[in-house]
C-alpha atoms as a PDB file:
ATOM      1  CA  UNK A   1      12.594   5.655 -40.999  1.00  0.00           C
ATOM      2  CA  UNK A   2      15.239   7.108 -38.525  1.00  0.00           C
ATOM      3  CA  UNK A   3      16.808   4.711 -35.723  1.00  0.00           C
ATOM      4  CA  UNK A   4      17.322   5.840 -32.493  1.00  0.00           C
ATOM      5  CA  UNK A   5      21.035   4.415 -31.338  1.00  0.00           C
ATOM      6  CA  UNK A   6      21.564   5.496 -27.704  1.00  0.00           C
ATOM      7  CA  UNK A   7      20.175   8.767 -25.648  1.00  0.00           C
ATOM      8  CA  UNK A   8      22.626   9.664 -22.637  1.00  0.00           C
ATOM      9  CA  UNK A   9      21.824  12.516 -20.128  1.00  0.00           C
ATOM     10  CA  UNK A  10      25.203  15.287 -20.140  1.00  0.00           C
ATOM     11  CA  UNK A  11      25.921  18.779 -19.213  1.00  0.00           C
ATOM     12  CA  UNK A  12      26.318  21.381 -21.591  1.00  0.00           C
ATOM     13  CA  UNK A  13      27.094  25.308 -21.894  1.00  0.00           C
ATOM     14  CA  UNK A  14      30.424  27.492 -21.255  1.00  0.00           C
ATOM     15  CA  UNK A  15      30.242  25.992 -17.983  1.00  0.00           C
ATOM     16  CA  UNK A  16      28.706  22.690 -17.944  1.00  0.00           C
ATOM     17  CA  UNK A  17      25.897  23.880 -16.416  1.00  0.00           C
ATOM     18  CA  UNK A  18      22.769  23.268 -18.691  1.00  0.00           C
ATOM     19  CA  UNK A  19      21.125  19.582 -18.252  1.00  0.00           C
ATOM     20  CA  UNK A  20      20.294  18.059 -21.616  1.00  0.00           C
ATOM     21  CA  UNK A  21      19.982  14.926 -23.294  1.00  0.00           C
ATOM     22  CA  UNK A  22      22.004  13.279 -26.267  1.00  0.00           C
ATOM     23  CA  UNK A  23      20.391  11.174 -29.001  1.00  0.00           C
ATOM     24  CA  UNK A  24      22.126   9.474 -31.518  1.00  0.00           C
ATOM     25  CA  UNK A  25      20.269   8.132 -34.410  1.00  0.00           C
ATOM     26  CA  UNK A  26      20.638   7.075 -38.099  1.00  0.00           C
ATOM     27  CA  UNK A  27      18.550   5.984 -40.958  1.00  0.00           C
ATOM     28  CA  UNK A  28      17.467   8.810 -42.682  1.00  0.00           C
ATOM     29  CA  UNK A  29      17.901   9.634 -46.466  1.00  0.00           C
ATOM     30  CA  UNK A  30      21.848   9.428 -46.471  1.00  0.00           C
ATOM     31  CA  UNK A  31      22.383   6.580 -43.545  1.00  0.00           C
ATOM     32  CA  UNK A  32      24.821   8.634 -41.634  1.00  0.00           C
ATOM     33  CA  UNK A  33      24.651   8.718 -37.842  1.00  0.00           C
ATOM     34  CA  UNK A  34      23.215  12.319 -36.705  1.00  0.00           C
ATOM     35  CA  UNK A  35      23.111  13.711 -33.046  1.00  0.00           C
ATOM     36  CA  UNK A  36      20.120  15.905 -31.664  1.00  0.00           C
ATOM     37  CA  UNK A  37      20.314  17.862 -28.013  1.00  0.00           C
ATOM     38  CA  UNK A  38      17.544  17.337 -26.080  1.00  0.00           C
ATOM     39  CA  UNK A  39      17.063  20.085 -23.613  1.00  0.00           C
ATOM     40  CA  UNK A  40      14.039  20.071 -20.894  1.00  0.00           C
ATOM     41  CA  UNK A  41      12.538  16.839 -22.568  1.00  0.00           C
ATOM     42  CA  UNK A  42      11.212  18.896 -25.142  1.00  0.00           C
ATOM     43  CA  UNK A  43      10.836  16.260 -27.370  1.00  0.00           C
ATOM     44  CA  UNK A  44       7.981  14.417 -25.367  1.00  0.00           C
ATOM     45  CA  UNK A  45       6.576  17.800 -22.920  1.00  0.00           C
ATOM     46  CA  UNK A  46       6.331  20.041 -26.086  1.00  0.00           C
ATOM     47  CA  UNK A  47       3.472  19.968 -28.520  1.00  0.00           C
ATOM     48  CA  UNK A  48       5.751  22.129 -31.252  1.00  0.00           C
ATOM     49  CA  UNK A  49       9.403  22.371 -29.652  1.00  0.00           C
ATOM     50  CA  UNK A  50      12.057  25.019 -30.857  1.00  0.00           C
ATOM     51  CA  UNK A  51      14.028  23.275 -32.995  1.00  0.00           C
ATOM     52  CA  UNK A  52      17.598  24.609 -34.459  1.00  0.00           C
ATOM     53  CA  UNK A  53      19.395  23.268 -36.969  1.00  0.00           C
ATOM     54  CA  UNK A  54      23.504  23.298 -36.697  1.00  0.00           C
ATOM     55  CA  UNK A  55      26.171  23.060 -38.767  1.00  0.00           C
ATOM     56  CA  UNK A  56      29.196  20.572 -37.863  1.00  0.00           C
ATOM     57  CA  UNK A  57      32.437  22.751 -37.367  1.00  0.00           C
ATOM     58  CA  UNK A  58      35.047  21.717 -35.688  1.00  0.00           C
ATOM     59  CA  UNK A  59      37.358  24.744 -36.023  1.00  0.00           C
ATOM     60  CA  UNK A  60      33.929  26.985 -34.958  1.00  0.00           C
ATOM     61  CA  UNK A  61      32.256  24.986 -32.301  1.00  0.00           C
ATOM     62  CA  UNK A  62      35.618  23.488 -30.576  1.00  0.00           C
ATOM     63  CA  UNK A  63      38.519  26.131 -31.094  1.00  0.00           C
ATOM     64  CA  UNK A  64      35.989  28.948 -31.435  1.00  0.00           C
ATOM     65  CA  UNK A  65      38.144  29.720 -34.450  1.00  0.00           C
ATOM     66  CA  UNK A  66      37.758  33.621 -35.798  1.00  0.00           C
ATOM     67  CA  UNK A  67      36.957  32.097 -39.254  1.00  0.00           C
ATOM     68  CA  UNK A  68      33.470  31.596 -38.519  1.00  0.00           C
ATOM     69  CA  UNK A  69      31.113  32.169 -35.894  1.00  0.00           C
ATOM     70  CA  UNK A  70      29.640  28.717 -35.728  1.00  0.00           C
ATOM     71  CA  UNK A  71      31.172  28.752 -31.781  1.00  0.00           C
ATOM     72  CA  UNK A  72      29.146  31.461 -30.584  1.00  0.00           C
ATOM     73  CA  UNK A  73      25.863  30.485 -32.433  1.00  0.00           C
ATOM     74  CA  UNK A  74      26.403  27.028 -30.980  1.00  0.00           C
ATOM     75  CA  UNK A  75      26.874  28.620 -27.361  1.00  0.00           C
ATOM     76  CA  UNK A  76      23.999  31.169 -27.480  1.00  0.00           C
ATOM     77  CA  UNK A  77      21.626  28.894 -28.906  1.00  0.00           C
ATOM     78  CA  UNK A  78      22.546  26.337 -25.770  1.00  0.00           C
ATOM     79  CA  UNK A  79      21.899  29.038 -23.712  1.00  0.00           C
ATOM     80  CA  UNK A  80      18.252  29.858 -24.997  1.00  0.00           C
ATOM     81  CA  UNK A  81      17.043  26.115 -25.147  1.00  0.00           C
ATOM     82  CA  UNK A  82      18.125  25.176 -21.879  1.00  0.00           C
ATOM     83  CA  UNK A  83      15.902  28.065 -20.653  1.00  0.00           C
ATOM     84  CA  UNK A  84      12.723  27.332 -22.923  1.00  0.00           C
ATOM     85  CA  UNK A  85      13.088  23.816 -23.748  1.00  0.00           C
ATOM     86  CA  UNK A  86      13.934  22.902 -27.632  1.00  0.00           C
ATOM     87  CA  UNK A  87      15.868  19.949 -29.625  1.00  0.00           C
ATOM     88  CA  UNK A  88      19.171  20.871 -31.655  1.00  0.00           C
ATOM     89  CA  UNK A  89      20.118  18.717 -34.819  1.00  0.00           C
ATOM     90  CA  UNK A  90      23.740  18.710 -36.059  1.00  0.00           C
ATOM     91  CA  UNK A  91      23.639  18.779 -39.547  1.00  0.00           C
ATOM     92  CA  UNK A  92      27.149  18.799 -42.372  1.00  0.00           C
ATOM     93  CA  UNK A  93      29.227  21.510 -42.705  1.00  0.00           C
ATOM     94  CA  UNK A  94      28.518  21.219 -46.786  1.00  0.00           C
ATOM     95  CA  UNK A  95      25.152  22.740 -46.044  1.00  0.00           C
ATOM     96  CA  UNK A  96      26.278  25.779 -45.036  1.00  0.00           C
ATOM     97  CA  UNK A  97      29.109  25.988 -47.039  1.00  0.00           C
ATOM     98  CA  UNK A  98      26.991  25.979 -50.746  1.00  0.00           C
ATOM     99  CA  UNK A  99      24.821  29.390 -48.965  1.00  0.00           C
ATOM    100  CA  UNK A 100      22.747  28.760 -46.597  1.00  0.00           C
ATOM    101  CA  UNK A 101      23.144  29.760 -43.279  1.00  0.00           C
ATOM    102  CA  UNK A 102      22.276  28.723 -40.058  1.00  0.00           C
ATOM    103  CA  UNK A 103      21.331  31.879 -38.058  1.00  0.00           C
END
């Protein structure tokens, strides 16, 4: 069963501007730490939250490199949950590297 590690209240979005919560938790099939955004308290105020899946990248997400388009996935999807409400897991790079996708 997952662990929850520490939740800590932040600002996200271009500009900082979107209230949501970080949780940090570990204990699920592979043991490695994961992070989830909490926007709006979905998690306890919704009966079936929006829930998005992301993939870790660095070069997309941070540099808003033009190899991907991880960056502007991340940033519109921020956008649309801290209107509605809705919890965003990070999840490894390796997923969407064998084919999936995450859009």
């Amino acid at each position: 069963m997952a662990e929850i590690r520490a939740r800590v209240d932040f600002r996200v979005g271009s500009k900082s501007d979107i209230d949501a919560e970080l949780l940090s938790f570990h204990g699920l099939k592979t043991d490695k730490e994961h992070v989830a955004i909490i926007f709006r308290q979905a998690d306890s105020t919704q009966e079936a939250p929006l829930v998005r899946m992301h993939s870790e990248c660095l070069t997309g997400d941070v540099f808003h490199s033009s190899r991907c388009d991880c960056g502007e996935q991340l940033d519109e999807t921020i956008n649309l949950m801290g209107e509605v409400g809705a919890l965003s897991f990070t999840c490894a790079k390796k997923v969407v590297e064998s084919g999936s996708t995450t859009k």
